[in-house]
Protein backbone atom coordinates (compact mmCIF):
# COMPACT_ATOMS: atom_id res chain seq x y z
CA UNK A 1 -16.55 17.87 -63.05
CA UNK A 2 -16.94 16.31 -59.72
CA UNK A 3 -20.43 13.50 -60.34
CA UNK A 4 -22.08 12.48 -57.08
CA UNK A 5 -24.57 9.98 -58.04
CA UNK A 6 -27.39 8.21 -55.99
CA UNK A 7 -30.93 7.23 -57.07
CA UNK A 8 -34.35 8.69 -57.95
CA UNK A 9 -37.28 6.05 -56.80
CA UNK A 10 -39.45 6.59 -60.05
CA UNK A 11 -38.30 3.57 -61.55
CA UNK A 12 -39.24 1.29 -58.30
CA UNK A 13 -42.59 2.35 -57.91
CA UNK A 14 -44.39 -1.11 -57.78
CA UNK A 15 -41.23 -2.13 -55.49
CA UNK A 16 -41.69 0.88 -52.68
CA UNK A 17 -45.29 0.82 -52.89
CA UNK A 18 -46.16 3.62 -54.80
CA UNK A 19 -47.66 2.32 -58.19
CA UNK A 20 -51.53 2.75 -58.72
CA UNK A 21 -51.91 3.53 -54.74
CA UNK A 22 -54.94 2.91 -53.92
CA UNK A 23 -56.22 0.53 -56.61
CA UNK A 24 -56.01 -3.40 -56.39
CA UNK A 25 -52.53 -3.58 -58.24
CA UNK A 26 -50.69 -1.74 -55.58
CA UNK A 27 -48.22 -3.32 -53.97
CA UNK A 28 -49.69 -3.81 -50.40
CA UNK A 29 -45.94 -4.65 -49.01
CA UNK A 30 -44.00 -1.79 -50.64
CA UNK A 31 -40.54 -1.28 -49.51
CA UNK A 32 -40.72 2.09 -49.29
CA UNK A 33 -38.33 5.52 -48.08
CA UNK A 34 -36.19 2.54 -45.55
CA UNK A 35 -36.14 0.03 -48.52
CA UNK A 36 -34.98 2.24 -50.87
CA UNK A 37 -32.35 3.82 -48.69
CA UNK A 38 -30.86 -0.12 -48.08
CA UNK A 39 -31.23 0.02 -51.73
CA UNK A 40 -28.53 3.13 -52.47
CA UNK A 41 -26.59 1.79 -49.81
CA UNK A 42 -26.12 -1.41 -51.78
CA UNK A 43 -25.45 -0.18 -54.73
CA UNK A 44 -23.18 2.85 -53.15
CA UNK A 45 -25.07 5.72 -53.98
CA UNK A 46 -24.02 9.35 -52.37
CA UNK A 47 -27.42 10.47 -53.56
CA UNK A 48 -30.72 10.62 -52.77
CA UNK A 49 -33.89 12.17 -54.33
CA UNK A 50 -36.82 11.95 -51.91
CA UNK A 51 -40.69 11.83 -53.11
CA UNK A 52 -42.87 14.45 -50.98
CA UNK A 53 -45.09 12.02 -50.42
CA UNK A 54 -42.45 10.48 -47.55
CA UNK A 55 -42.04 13.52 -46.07
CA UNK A 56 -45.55 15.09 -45.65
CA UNK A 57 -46.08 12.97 -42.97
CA UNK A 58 -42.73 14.19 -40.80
CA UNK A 59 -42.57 16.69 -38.27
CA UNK A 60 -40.23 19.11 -38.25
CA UNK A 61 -38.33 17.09 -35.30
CA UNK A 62 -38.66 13.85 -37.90
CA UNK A 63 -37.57 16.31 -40.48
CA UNK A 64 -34.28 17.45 -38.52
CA UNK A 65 -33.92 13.92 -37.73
CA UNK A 66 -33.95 12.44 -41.09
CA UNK A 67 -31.34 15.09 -42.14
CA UNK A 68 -29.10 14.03 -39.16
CA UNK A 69 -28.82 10.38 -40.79
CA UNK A 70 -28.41 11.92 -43.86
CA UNK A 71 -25.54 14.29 -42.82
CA UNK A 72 -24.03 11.13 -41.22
CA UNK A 73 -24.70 9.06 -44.74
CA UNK A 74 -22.68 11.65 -46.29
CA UNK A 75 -25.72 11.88 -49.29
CA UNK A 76 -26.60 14.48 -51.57
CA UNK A 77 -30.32 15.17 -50.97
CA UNK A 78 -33.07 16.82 -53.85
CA UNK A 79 -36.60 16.98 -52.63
CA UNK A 80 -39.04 15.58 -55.59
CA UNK A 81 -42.53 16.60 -56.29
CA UNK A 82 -44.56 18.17 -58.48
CA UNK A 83 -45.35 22.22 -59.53
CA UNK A 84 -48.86 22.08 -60.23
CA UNK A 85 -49.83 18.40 -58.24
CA UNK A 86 -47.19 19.17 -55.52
CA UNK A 87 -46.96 21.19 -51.86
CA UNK A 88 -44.20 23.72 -52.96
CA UNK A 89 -44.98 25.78 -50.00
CA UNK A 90 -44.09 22.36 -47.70
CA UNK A 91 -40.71 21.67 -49.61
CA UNK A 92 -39.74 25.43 -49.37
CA UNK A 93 -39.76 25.03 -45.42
CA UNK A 94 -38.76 21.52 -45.54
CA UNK A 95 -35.94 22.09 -47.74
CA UNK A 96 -33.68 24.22 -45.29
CA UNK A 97 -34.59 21.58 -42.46
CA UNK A 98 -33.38 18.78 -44.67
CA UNK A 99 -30.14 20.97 -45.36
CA UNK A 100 -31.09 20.22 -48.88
CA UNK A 101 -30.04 23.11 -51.81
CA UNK A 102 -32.41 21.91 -54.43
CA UNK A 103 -36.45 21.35 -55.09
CA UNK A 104 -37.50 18.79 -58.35
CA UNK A 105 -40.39 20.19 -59.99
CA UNK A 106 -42.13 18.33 -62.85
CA UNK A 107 -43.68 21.28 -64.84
CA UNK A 108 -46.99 19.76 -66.50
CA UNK A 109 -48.98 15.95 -67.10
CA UNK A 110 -48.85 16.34 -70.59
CA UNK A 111 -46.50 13.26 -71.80
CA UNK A 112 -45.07 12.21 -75.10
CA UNK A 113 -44.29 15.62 -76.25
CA UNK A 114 -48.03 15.43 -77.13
CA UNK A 115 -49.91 18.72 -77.01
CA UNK A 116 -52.03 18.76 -79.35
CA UNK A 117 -53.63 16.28 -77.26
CA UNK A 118 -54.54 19.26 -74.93
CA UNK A 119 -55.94 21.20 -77.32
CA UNK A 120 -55.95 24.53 -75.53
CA UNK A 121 -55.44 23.19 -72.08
CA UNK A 122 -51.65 22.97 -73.22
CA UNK A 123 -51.12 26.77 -73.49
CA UNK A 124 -53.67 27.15 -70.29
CA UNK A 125 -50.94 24.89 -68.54
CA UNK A 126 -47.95 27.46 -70.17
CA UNK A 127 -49.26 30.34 -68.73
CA UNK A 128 -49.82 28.71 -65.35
CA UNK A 129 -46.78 27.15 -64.67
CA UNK A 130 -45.27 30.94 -65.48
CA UNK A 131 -47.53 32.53 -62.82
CA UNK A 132 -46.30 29.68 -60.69
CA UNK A 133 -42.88 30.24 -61.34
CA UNK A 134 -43.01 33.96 -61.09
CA UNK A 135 -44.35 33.40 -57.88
CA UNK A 136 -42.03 30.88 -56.23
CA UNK A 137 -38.46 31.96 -57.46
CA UNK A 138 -38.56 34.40 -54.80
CA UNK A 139 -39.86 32.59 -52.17
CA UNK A 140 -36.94 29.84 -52.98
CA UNK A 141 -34.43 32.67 -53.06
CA UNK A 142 -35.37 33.04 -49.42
CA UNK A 143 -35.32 30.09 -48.18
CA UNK A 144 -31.88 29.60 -49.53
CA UNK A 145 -32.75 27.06 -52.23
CA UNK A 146 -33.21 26.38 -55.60
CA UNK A 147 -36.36 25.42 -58.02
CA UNK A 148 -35.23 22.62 -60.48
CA UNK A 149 -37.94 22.65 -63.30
CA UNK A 150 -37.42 18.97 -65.37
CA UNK A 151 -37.93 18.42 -69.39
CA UNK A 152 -40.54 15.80 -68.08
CA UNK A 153 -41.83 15.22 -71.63
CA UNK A 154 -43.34 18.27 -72.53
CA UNK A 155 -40.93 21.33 -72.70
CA UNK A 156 -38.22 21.69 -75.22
CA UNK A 157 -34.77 22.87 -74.39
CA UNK A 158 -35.06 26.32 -75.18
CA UNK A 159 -38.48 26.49 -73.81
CA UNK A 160 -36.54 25.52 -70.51
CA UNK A 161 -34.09 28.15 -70.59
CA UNK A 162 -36.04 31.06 -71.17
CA UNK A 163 -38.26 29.84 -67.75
CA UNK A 164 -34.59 30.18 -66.10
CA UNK A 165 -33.36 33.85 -68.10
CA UNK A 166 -36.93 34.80 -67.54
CA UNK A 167 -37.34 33.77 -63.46
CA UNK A 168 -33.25 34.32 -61.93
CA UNK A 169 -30.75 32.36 -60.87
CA UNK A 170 -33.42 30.22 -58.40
CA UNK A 171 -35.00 28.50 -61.07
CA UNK A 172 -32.33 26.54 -62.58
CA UNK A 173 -32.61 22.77 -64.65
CA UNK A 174 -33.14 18.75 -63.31
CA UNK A 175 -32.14 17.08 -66.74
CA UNK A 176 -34.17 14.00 -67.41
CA UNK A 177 -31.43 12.49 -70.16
CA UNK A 178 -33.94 10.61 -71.98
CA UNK A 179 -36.56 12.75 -71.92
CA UNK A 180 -34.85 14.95 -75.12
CA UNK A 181 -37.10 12.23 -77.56
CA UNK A 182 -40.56 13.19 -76.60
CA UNK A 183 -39.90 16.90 -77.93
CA UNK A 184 -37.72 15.80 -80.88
CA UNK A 185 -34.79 16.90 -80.01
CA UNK A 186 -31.34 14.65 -79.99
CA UNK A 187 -29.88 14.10 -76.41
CA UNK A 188 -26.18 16.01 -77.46
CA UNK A 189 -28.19 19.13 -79.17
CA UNK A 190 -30.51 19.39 -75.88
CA UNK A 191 -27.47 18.76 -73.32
CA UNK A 192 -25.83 21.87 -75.53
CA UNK A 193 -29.08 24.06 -75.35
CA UNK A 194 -29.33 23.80 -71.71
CA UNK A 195 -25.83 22.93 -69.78
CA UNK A 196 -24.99 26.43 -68.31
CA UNK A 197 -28.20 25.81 -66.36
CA UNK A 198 -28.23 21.64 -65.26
CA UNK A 199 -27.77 21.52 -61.70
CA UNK A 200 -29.13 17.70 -61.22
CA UNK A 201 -29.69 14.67 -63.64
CA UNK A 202 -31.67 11.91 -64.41
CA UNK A 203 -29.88 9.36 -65.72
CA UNK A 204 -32.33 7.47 -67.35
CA UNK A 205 -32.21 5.46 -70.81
CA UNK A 206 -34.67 4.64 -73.37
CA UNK A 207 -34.78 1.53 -76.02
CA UNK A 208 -36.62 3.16 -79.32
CA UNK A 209 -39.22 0.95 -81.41
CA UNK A 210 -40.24 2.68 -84.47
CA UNK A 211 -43.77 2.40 -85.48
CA UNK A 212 -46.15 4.04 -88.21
CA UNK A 213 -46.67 7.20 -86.86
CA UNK A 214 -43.51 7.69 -84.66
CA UNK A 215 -41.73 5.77 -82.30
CA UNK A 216 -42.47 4.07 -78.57
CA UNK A 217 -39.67 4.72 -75.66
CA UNK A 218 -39.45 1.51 -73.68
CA UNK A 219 -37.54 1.42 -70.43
CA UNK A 220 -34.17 -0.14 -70.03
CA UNK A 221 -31.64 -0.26 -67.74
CA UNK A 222 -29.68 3.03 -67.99
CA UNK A 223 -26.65 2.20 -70.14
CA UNK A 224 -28.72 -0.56 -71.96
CA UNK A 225 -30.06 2.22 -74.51
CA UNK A 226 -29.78 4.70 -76.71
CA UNK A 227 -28.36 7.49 -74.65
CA UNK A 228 -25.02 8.45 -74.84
CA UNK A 229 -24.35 9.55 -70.91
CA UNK A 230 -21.03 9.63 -71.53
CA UNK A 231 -20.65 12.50 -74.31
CA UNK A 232 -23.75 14.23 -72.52
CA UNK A 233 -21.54 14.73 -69.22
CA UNK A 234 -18.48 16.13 -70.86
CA UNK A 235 -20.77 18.61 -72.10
CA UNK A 236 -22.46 18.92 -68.87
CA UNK A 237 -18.57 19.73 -67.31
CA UNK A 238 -17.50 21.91 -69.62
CA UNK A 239 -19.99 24.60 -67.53
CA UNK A 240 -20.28 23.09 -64.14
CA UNK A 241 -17.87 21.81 -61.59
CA UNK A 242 -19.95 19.74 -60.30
CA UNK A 243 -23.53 17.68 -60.46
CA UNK A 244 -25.74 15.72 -58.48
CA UNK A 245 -26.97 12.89 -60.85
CA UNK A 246 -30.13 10.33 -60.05
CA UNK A 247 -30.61 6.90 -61.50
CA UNK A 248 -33.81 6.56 -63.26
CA UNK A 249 -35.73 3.91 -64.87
CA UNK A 250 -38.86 4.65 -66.85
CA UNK A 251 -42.08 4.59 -66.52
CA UNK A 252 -43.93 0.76 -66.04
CA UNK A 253 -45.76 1.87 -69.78
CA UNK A 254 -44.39 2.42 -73.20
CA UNK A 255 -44.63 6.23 -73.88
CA UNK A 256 -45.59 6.52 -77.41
CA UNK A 257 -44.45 9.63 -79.54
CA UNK A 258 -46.37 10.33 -82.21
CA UNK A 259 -44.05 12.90 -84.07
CA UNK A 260 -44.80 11.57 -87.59
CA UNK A 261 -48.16 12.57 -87.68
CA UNK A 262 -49.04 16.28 -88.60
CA UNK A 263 -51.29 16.77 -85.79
CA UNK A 264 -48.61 16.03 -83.22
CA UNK A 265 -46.31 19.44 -84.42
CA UNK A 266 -49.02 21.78 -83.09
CA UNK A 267 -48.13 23.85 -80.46
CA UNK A 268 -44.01 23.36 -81.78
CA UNK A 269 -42.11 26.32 -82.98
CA UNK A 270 -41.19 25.62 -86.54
CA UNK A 271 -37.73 23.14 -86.53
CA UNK A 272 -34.88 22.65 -88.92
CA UNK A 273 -35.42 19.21 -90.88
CA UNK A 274 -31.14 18.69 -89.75
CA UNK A 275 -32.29 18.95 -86.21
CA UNK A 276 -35.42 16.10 -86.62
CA UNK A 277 -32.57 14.29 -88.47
CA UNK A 278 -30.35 13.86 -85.63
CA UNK A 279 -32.91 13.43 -82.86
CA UNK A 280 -34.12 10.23 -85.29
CA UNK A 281 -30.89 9.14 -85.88
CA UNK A 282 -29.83 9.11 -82.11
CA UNK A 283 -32.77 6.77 -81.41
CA UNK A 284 -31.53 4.00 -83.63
CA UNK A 285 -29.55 2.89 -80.59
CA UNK A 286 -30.11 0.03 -79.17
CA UNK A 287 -33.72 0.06 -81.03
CA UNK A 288 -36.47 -2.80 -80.61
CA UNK A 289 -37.10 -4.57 -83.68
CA UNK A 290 -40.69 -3.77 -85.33
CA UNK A 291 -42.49 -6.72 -83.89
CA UNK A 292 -40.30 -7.36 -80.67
CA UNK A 293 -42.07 -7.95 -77.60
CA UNK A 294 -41.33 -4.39 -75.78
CA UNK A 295 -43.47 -4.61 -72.65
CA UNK A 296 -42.93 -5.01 -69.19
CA UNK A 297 -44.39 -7.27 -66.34
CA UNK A 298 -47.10 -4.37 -65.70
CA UNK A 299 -48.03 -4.10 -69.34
CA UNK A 300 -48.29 -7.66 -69.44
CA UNK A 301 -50.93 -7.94 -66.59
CA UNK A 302 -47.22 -10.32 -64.50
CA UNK A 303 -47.45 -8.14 -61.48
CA UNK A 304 -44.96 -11.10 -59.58
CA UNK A 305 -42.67 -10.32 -61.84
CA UNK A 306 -42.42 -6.26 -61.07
CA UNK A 307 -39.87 -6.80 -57.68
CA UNK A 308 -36.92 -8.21 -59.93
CA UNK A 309 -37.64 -6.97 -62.81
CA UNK A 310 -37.72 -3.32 -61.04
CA UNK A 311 -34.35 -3.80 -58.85
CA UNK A 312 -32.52 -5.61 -61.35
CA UNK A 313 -32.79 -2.73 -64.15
CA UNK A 314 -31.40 -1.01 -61.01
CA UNK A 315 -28.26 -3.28 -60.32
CA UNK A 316 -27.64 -3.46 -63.94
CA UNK A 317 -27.64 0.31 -64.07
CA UNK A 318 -25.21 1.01 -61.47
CA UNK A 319 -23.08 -1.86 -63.06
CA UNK A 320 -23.38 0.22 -66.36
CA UNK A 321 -22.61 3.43 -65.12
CA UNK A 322 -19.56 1.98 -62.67
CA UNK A 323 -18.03 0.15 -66.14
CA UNK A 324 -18.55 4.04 -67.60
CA UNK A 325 -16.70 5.98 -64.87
CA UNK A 326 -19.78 7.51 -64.16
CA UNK A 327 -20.53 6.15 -60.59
């Protein structure tokens, strides 16, 4: 399988200016779209994943533009937003102006696998992002592109798949490869689930604590955890000849995962006790220590500290994934 792999800016948000905009911990000096394009040229990324909230403001002319330098970069390009919080009508005509073949969609806010949480609002937020779906595949069909929908926390392999059986070849999968923990589910029996249908990646990694009820999923650098990138891609290949894969670091806050309480499983289809097993023994990994200091600079109120500490899980990433074969 031919791997081009760039980066995805979700991990940098403090550093390009895009963390808590609009409150008094922003970063007022964010790098932002030019910054992080020096940044994949450092690190030699042929990839990039742009956040709809750089292009919005473009013209068309800014639009063609931008996918002039682009062309001339030589990158990869997946526009990045949001299904329900996004402009999907924007990226469908900005898309084909970009020369870019695929849209990231993020499905629903619910995080940590946690429904139950929602209460009803979860199944309200189902039956939406179907109507949504339904609605869209066509309209991406036309303009030549395709929807990726991401496991971004809430939706669990098979969940994903029959959105894709169920909407045509237009609505296809981004694969967040950390993101198989929040819905139980081991990163190798998730990659298997959905691999026919992965057309982009996030390579992102997760360091496990265990706690009372569950377990927290800190962010590392990717490489530095309990993912096993290297098994997931062979699986990835044996269906695709080729992929577009993103760096991505976590989120600036701990995502806690409450699976060992009984109130967390509502909402779940019933799941072999085997298949817990494995998702539980995958996260031993790498694992913080009960006790170990987990957090980072933003949980810890060092907002100075954000800048490194953001681009060098970065640079240690692409040093991981280069000493894998992977970049």
């Amino acid at each position: 399988m031919k791997l081009t792999m760039g980066l995805n800016p979700y991990g940098l948000t403090y550093y390009l200016g895009i963390q808590a905009m609009g409150t008094p911990r922003a970063n007022p000096n964010g790098a932002g779209l030019e910054g992080f394009i020096k940044l994949i040229e450092e690190l030699g990324g042929k990839a990039i994943e742009i956040w709809e909230g750089w292009l919005k403001p473009m013209s068309d002319a800014e639009l063609a533009a931008f996918k002039t330098r682009l062309d001339g970069l030589g990158w990869e390009r997946v526009l990045s937003s949001g299904l329900h919080h996004g402009d999907v009508d924007f990226l469908l005509r900005a898309a084909p102006i970009l020369g870019a073949r695929y849209i990231r969609l993020a499905l629903t806010p619910i995080l940590c696998g946690d429904r139950a949480a929602a209460g009803q609002r979860w199944y309200d937020l189902v039956n939406s992002t179907r109507q949504k779906l339904e609605h869209y595949a066509p309209l991406a069909e036309a303009a030549g592109v395709t929807l990726l929908i991401e496991n971004h926390q809430d939706f669990t392999s098979r969940e994903l798949v029959g959105f894709c059986d169920e909407f045509g070849p237009n609505v296809r999968i981004v694969f967040d490869m950390a993101n198989t923990f929040p819905v139980a589910e081991s990163p190798i029996d998730f990659t298997r689930v959905i691999a026919p249908y992965v057309r982009h990646c996030h390579v992102k990694d997760y360091r496990v604590q265990f706690t009372d009820d569950g377990y927290r999923l800190c962010r590392c650098p990717s490489g530095d955890g309990c993912v096993p990138f290297k098994e997931m891609f062979e699986i990835l290949g044996q269906h695709n000849d080729e992929m577009v894969a993103c760096i991505e670091i976590g989120a600036l806050e701990a995502r806690h995962v409450r699976l060992l309480t009984p109130e967390w499983w509502h909402g779940y289809a019933p799941k072999p006790a085997e298949d817990l097993a494995a998702c539980l023994l995958a996260a031993q990994k790498n694992r913080f220590e009960p006790g170990e200091d987990y957090r980072t600079p933003w949980e810890r109120n060092a907002d100075h500290e954000l800048i490194d500490y953001e681009l060098g899980q970065y640079r240690k990433s692409a040093a991981n994934l280069k000493t894998l074969g992977l970049m």
